[in-house]
PDB file of N, CA and C in Angstrom:
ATOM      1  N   UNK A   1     -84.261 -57.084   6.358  1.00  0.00           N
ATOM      2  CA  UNK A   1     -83.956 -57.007   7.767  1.00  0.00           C
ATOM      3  C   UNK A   1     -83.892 -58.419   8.337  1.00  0.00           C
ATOM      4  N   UNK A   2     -82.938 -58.979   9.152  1.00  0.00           N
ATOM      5  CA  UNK A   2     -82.747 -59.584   9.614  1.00  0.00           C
ATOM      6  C   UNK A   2     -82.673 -59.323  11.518  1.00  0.00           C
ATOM      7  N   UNK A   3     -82.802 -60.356  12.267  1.00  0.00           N
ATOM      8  CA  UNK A   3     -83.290 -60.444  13.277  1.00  0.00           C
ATOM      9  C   UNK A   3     -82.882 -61.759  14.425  1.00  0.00           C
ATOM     10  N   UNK A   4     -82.024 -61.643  15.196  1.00  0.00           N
ATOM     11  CA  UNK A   4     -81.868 -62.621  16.457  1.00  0.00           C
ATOM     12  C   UNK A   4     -82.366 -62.209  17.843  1.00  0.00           C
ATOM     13  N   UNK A   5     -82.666 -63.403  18.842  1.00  0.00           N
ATOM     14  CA  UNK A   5     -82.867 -63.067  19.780  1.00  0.00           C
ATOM     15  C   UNK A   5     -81.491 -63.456  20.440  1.00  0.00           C
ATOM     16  N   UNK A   6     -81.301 -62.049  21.427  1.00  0.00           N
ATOM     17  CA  UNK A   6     -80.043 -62.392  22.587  1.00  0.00           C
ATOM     18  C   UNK A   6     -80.604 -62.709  23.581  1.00  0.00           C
ATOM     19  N   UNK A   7     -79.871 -64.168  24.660  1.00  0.00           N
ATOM     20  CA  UNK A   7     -80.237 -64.389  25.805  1.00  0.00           C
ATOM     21  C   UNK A   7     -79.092 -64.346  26.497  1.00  0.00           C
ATOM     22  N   UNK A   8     -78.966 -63.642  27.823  1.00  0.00           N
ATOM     23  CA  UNK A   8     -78.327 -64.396  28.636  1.00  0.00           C
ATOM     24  C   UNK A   8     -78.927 -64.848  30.131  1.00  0.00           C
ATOM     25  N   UNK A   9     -77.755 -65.755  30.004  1.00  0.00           N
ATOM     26  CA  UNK A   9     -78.612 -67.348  30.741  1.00  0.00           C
ATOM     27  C   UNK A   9     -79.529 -67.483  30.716  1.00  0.00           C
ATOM     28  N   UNK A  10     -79.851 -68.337  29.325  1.00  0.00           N
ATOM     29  CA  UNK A  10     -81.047 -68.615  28.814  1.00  0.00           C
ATOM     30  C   UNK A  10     -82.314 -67.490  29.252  1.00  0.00           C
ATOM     31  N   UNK A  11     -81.806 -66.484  29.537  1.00  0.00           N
ATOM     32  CA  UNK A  11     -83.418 -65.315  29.785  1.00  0.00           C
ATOM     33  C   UNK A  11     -83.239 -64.411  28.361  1.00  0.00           C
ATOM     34  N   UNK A  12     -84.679 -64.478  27.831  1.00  0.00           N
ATOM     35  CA  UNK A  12     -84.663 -63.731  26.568  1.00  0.00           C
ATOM     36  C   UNK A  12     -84.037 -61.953  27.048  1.00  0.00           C
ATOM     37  N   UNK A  13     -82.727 -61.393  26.310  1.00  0.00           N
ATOM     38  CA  UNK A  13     -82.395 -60.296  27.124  1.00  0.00           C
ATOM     39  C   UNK A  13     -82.890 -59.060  26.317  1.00  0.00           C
ATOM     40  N   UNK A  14     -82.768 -59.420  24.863  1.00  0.00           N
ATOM     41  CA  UNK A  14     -82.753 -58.122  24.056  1.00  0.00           C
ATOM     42  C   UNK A  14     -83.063 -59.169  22.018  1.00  0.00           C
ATOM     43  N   UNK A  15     -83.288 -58.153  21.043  1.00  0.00           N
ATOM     44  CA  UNK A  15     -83.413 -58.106  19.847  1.00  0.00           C
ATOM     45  C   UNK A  15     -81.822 -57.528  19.463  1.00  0.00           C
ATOM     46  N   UNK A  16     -80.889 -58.380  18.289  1.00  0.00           N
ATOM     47  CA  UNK A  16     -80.341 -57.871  17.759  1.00  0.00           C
ATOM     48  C   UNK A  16     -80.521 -57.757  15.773  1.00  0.00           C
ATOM     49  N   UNK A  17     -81.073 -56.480  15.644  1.00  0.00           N
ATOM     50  CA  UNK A  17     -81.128 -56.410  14.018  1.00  0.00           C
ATOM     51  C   UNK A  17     -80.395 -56.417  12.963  1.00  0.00           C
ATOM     52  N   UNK A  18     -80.199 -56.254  12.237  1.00  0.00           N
ATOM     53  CA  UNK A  18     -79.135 -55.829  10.572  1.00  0.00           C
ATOM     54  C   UNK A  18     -80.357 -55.543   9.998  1.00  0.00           C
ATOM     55  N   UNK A  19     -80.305 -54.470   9.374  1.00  0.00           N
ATOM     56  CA  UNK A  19     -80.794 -53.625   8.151  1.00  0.00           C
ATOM     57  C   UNK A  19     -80.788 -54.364   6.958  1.00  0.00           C
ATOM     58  N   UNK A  20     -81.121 -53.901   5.561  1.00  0.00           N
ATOM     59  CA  UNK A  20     -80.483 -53.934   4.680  1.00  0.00           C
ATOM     60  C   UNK A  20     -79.398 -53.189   4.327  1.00  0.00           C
ATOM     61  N   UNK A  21     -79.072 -52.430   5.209  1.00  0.00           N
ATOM     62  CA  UNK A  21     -78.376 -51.125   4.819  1.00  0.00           C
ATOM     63  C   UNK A  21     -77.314 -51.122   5.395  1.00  0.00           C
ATOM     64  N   UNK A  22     -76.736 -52.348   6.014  1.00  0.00           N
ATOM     65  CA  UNK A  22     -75.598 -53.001   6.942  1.00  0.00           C
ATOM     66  C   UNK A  22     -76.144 -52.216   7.922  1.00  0.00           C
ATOM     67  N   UNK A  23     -76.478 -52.031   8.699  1.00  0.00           N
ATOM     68  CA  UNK A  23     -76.872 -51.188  10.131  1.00  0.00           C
ATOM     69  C   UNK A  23     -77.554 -51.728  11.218  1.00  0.00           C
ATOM     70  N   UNK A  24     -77.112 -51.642  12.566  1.00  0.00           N
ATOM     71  CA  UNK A  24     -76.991 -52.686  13.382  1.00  0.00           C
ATOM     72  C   UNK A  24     -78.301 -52.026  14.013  1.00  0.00           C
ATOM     73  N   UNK A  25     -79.169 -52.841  15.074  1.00  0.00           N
ATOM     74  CA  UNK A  25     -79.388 -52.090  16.591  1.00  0.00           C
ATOM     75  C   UNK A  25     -79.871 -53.127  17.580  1.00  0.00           C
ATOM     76  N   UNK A  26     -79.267 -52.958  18.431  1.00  0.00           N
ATOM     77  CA  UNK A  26     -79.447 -54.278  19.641  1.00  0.00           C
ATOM     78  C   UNK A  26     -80.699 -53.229  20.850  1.00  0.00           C
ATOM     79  N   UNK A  27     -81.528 -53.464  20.558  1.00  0.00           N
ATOM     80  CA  UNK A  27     -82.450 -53.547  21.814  1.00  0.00           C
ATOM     81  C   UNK A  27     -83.085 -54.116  22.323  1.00  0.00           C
ATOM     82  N   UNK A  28     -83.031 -53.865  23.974  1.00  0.00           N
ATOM     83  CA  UNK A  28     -83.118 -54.543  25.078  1.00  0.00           C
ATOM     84  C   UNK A  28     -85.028 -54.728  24.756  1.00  0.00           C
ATOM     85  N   UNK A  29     -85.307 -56.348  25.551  1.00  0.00           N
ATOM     86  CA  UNK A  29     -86.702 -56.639  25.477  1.00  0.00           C
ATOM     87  C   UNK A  29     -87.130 -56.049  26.711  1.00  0.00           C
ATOM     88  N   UNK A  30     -88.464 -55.238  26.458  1.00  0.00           N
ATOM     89  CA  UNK A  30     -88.721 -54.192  27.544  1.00  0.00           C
ATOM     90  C   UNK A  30     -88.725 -55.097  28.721  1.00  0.00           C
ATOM     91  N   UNK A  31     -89.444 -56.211  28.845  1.00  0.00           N
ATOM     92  CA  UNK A  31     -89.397 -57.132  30.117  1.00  0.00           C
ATOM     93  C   UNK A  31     -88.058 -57.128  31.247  1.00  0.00           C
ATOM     94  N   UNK A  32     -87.151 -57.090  30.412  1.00  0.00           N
ATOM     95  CA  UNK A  32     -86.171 -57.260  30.538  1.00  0.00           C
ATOM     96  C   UNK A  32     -85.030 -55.987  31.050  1.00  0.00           C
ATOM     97  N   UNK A  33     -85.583 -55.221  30.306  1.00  0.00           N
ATOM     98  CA  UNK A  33     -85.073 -53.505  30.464  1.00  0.00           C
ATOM     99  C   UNK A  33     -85.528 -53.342  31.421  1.00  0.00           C
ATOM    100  N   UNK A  34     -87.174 -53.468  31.732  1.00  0.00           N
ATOM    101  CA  UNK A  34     -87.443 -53.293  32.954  1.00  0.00           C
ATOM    102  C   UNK A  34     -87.346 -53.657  34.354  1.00  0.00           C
ATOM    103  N   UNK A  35     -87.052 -54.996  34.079  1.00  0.00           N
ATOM    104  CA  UNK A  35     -86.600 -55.803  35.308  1.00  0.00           C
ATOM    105  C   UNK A  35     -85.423 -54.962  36.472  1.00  0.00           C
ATOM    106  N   UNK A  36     -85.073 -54.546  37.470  1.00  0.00           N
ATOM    107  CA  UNK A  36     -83.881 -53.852  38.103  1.00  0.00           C
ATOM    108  C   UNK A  36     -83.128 -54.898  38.122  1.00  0.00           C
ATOM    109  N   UNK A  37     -83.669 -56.028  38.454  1.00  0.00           N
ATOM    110  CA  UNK A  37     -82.319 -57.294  38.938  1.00  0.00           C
ATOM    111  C   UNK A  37     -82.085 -57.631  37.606  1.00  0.00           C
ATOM    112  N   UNK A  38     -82.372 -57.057  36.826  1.00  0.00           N
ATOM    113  CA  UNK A  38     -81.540 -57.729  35.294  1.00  0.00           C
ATOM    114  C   UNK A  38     -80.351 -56.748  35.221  1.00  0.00           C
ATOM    115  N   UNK A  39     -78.932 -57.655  34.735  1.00  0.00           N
ATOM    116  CA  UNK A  39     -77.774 -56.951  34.338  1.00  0.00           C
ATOM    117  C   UNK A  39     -77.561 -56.526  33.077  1.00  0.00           C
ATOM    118  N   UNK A  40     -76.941 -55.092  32.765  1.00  0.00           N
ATOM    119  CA  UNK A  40     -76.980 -55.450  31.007  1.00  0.00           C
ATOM    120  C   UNK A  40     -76.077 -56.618  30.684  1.00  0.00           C
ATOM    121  N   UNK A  41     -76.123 -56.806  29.378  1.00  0.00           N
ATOM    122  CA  UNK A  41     -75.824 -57.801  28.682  1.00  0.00           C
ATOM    123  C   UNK A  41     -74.344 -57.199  28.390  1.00  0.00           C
ATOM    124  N   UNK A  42     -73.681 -56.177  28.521  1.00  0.00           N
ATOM    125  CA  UNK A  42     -71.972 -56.004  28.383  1.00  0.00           C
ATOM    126  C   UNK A  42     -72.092 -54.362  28.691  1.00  0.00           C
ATOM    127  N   UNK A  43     -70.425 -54.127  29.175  1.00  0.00           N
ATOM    128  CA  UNK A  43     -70.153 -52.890  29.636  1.00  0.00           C
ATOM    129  C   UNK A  43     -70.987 -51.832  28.263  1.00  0.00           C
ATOM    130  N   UNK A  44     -70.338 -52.203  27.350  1.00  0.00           N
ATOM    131  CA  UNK A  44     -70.696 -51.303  25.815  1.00  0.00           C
ATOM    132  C   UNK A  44     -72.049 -51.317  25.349  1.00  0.00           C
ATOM    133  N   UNK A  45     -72.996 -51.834  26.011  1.00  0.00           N
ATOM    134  CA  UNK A  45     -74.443 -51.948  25.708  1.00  0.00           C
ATOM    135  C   UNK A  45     -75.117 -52.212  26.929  1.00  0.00           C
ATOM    136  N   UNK A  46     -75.102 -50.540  27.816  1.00  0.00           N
ATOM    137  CA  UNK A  46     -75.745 -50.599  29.225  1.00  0.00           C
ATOM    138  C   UNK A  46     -77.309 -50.325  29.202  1.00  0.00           C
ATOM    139  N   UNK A  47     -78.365 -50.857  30.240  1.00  0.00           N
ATOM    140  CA  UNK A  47     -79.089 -51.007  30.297  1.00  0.00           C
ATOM    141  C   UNK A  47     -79.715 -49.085  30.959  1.00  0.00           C
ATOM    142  N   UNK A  48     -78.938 -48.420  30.115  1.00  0.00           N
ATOM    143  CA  UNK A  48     -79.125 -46.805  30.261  1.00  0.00           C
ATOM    144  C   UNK A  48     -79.702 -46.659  29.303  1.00  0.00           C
ATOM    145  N   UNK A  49     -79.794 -47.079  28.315  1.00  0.00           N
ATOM    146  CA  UNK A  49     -80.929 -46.875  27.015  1.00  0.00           C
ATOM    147  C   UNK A  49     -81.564 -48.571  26.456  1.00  0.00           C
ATOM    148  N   UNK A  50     -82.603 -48.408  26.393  1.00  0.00           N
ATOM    149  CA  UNK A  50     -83.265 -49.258  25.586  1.00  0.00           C
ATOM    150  C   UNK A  50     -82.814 -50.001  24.251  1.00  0.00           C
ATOM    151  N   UNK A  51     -82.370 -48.924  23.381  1.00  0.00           N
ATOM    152  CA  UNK A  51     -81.802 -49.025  21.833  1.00  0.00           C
ATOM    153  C   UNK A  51     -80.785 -48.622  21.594  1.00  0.00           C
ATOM    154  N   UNK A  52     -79.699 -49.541  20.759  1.00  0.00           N
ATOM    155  CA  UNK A  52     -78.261 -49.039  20.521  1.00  0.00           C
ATOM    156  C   UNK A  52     -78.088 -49.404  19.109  1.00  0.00           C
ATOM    157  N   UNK A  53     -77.664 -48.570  18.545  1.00  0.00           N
ATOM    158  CA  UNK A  53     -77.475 -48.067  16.722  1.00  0.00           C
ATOM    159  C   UNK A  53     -75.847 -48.528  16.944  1.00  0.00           C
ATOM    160  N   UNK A  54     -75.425 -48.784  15.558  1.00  0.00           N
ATOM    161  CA  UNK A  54     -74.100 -49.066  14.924  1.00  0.00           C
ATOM    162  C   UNK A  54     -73.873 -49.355  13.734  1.00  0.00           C
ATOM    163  N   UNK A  55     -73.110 -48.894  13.325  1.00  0.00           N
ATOM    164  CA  UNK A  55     -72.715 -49.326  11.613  1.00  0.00           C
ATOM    165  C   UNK A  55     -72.243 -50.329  11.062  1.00  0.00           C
ATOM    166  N   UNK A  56     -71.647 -51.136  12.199  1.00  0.00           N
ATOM    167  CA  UNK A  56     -71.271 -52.276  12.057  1.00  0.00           C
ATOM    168  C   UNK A  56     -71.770 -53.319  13.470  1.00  0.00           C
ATOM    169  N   UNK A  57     -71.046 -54.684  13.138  1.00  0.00           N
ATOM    170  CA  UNK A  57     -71.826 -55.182  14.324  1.00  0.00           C
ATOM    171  C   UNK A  57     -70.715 -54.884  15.270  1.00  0.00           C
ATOM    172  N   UNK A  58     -71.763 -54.942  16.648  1.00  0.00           N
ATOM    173  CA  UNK A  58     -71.455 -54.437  17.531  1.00  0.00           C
ATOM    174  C   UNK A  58     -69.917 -55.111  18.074  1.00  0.00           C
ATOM    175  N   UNK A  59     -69.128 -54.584  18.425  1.00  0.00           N
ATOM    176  CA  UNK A  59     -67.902 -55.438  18.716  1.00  0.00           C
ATOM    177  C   UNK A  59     -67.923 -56.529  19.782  1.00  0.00           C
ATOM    178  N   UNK A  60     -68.899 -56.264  20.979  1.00  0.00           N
ATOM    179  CA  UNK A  60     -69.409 -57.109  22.382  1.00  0.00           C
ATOM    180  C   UNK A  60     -69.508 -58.501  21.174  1.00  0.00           C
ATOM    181  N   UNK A  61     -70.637 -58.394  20.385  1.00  0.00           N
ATOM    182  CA  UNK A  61     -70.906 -59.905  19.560  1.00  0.00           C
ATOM    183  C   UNK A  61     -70.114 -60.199  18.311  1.00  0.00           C
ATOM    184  N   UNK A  62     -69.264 -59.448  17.550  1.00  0.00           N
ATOM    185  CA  UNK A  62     -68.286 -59.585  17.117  1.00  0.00           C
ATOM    186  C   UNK A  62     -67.177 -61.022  17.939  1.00  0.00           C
ATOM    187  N   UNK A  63     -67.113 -60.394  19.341  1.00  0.00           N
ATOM    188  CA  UNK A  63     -66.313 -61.164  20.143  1.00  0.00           C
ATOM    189  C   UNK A  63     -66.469 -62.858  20.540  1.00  0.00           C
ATOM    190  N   UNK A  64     -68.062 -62.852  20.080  1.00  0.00           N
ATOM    191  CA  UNK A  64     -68.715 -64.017  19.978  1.00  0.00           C
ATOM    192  C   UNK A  64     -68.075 -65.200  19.308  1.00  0.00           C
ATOM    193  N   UNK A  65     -67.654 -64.686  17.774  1.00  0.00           N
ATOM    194  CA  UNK A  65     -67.383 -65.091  17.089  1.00  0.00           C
ATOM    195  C   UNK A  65     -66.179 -66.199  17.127  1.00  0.00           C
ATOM    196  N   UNK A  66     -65.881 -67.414  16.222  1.00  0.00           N
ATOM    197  CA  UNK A  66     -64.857 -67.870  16.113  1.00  0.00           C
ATOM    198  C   UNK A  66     -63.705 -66.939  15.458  1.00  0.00           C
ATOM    199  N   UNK A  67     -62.183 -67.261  15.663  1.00  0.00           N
ATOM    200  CA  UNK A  67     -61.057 -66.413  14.710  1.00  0.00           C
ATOM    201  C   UNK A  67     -60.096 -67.952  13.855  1.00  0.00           C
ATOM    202  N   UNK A  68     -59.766 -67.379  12.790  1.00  0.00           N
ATOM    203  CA  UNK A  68     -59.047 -68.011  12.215  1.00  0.00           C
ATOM    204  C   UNK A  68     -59.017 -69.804  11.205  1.00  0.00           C
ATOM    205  N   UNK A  69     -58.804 -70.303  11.809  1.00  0.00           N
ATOM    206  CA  UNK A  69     -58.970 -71.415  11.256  1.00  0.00           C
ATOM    207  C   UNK A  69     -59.927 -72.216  11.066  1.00  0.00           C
ATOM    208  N   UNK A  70     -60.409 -71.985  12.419  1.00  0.00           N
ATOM    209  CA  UNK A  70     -61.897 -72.385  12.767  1.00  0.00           C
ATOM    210  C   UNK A  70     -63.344 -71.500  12.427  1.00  0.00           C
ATOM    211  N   UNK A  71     -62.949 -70.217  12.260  1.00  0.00           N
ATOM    212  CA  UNK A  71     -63.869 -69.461  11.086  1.00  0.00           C
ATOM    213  C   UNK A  71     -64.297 -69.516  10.172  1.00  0.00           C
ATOM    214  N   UNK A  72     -63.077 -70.053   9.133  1.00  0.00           N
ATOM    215  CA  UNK A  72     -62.966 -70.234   7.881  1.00  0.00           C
ATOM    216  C   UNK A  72     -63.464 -71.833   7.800  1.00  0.00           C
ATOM    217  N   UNK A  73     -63.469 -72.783   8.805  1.00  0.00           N
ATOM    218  CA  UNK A  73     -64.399 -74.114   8.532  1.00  0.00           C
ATOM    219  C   UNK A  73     -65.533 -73.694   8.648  1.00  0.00           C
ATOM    220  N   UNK A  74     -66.124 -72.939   9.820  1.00  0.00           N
ATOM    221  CA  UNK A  74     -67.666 -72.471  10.321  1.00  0.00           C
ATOM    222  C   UNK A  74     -68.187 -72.081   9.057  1.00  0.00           C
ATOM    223  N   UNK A  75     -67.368 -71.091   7.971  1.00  0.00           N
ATOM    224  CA  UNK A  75     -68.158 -70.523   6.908  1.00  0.00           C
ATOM    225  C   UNK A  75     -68.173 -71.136   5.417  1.00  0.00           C
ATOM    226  N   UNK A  76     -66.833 -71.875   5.264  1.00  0.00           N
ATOM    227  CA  UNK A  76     -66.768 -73.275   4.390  1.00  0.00           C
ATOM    228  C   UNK A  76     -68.287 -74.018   4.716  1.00  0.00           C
ATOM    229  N   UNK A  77     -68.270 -74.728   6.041  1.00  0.00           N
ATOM    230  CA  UNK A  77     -69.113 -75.595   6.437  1.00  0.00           C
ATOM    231  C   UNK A  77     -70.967 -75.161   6.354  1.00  0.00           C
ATOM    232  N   UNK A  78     -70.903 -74.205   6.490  1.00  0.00           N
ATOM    233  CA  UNK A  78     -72.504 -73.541   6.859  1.00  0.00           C
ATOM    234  C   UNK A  78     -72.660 -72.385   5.243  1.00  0.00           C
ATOM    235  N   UNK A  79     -71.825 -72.226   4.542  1.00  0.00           N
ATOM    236  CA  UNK A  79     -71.752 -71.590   3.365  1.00  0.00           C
ATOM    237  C   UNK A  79     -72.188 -70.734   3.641  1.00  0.00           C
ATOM    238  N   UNK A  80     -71.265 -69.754   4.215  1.00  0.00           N
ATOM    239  CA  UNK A  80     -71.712 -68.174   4.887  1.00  0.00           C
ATOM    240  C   UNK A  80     -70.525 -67.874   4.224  1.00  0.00           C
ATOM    241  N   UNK A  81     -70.730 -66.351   3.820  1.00  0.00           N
ATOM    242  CA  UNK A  81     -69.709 -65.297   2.859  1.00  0.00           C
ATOM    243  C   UNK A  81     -69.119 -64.733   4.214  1.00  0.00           C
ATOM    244  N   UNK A  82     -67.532 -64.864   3.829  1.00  0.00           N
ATOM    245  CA  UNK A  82     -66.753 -64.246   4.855  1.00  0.00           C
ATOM    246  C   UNK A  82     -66.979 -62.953   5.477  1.00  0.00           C
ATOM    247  N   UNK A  83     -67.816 -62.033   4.566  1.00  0.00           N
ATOM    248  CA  UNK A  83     -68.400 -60.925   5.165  1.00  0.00           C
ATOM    249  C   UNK A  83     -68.870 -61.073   5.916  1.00  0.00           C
ATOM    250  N   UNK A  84     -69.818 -61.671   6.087  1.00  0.00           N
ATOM    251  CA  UNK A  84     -71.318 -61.828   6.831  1.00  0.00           C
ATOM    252  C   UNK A  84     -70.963 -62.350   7.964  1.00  0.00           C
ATOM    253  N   UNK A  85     -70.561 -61.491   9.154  1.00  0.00           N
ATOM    254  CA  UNK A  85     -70.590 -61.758  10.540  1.00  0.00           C
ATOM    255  C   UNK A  85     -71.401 -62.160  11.198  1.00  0.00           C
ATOM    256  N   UNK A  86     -72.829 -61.305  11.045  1.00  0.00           N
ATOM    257  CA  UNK A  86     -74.133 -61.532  11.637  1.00  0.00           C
ATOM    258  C   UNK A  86     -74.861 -62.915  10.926  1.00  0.00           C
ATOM    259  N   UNK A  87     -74.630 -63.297   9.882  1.00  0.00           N
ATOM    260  CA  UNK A  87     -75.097 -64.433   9.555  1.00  0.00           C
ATOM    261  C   UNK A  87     -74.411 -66.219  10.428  1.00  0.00           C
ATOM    262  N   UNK A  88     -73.190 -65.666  10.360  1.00  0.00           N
ATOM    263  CA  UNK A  88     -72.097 -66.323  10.633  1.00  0.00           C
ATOM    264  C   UNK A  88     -72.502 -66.482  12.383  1.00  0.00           C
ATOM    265  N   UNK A  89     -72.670 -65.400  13.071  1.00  0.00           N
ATOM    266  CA  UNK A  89     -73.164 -65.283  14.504  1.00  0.00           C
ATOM    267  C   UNK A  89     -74.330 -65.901  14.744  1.00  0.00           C
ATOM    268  N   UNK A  90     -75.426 -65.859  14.470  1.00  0.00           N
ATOM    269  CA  UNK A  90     -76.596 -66.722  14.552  1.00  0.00           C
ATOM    270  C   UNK A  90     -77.041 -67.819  14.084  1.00  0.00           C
ATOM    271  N   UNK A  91     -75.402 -68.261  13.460  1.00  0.00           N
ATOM    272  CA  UNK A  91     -75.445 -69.692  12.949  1.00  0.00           C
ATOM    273  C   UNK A  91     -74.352 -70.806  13.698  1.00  0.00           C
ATOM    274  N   UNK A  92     -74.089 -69.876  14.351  1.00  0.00           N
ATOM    275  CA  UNK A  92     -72.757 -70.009  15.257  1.00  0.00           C
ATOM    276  C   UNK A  92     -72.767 -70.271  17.332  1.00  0.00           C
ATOM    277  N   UNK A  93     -73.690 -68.714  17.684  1.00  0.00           N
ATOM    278  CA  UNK A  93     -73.612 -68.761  19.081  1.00  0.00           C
ATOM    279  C   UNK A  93     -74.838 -68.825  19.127  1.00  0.00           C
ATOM    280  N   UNK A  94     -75.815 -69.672  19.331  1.00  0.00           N
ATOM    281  CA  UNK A  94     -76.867 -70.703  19.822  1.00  0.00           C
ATOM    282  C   UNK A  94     -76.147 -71.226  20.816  1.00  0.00           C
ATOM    283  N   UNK A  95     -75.283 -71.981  21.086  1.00  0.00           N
ATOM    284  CA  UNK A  95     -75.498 -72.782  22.298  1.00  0.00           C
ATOM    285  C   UNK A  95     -73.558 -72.844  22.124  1.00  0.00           C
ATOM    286  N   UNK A  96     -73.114 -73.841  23.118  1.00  0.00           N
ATOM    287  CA  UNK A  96     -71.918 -73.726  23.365  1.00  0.00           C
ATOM    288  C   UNK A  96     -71.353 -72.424  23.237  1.00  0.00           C
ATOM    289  N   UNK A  97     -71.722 -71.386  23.688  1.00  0.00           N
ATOM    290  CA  UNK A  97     -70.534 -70.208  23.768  1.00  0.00           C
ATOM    291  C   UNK A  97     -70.236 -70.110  24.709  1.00  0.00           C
ATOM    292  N   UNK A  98     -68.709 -68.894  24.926  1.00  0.00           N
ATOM    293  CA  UNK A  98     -67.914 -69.112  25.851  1.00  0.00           C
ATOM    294  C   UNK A  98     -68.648 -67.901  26.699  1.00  0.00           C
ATOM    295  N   UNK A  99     -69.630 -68.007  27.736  1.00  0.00           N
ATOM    296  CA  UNK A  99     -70.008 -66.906  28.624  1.00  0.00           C
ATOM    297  C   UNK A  99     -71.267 -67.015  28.892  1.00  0.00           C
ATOM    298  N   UNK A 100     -72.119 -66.045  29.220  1.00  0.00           N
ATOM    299  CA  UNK A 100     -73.242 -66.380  29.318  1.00  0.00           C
ATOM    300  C   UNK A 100     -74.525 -65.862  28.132  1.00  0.00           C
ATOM    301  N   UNK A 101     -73.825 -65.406  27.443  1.00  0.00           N
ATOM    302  CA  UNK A 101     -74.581 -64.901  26.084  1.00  0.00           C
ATOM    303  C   UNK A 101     -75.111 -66.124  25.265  1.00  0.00           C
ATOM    304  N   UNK A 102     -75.825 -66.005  24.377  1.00  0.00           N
ATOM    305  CA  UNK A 102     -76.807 -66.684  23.136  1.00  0.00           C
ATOM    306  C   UNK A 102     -77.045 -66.357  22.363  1.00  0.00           C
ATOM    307  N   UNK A 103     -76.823 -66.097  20.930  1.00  0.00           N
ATOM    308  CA  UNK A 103     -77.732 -65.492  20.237  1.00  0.00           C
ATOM    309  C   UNK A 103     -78.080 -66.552  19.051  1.00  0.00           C
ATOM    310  N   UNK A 104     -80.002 -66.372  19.115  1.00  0.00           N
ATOM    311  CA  UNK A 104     -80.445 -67.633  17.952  1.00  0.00           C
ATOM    312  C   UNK A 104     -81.065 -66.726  17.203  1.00  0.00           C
ATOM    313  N   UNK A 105     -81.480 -67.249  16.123  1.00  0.00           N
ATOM    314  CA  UNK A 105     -82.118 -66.933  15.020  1.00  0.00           C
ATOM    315  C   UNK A 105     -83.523 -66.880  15.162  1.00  0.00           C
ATOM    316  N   UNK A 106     -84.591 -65.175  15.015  1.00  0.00           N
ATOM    317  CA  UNK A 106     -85.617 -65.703  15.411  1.00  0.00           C
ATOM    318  C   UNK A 106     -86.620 -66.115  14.441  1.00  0.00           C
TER     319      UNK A 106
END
């Protein structure tokens, strides 16, 4: 099992997992769930449930990701297997991303 923390703007928002079993689940940090003035973190992962399951990664952080040319340096460069999205993501959106999301390695 593997494990990142999601922030946005810089506020710790939620846990995103991988299994061994490729199997995703992004849940919200109760602090955070609980808060009312907190927004969820994307339309597709509303702050209506706590815990969200998927078989793959979630497409919201999928979107995170670099495409194309610049992918294929990110995973050349950091020696991540083109599979490995979620590895590739928490080695990736730490800091400079385009929005207000984060996700580091915890």
């Amino acid at each position: 099992m593997t494990e990142a923390a999601v922030y946005l703007n810089e506020k710790l928002a939620g846990a995103l997992t991988k299994t061994n079993n490729e199997e995703y689940t992004f849940s919200y940090d109760l602090p955070y769930f609980n808060d009312p003035s907190a927004p969820s973190i994307s339309l597709t992962l509303p702050k209506t449930r706590r815990d969200h399951q998927a078989n793959e990664l979630f497409p919201f952080f999928a979107g995170l990701l670099a495409e194309g040319d610049n992918r294929r340096w990110q995973q050349e460069t950091l020696n991540i297997d083109p599979k490995d999205d979620f590895l590739l993501l928490i080695r990736t959106a730490g800091t400079d991303t385009i929005g207000a999301i984060t996700v580091r390695e915890w």
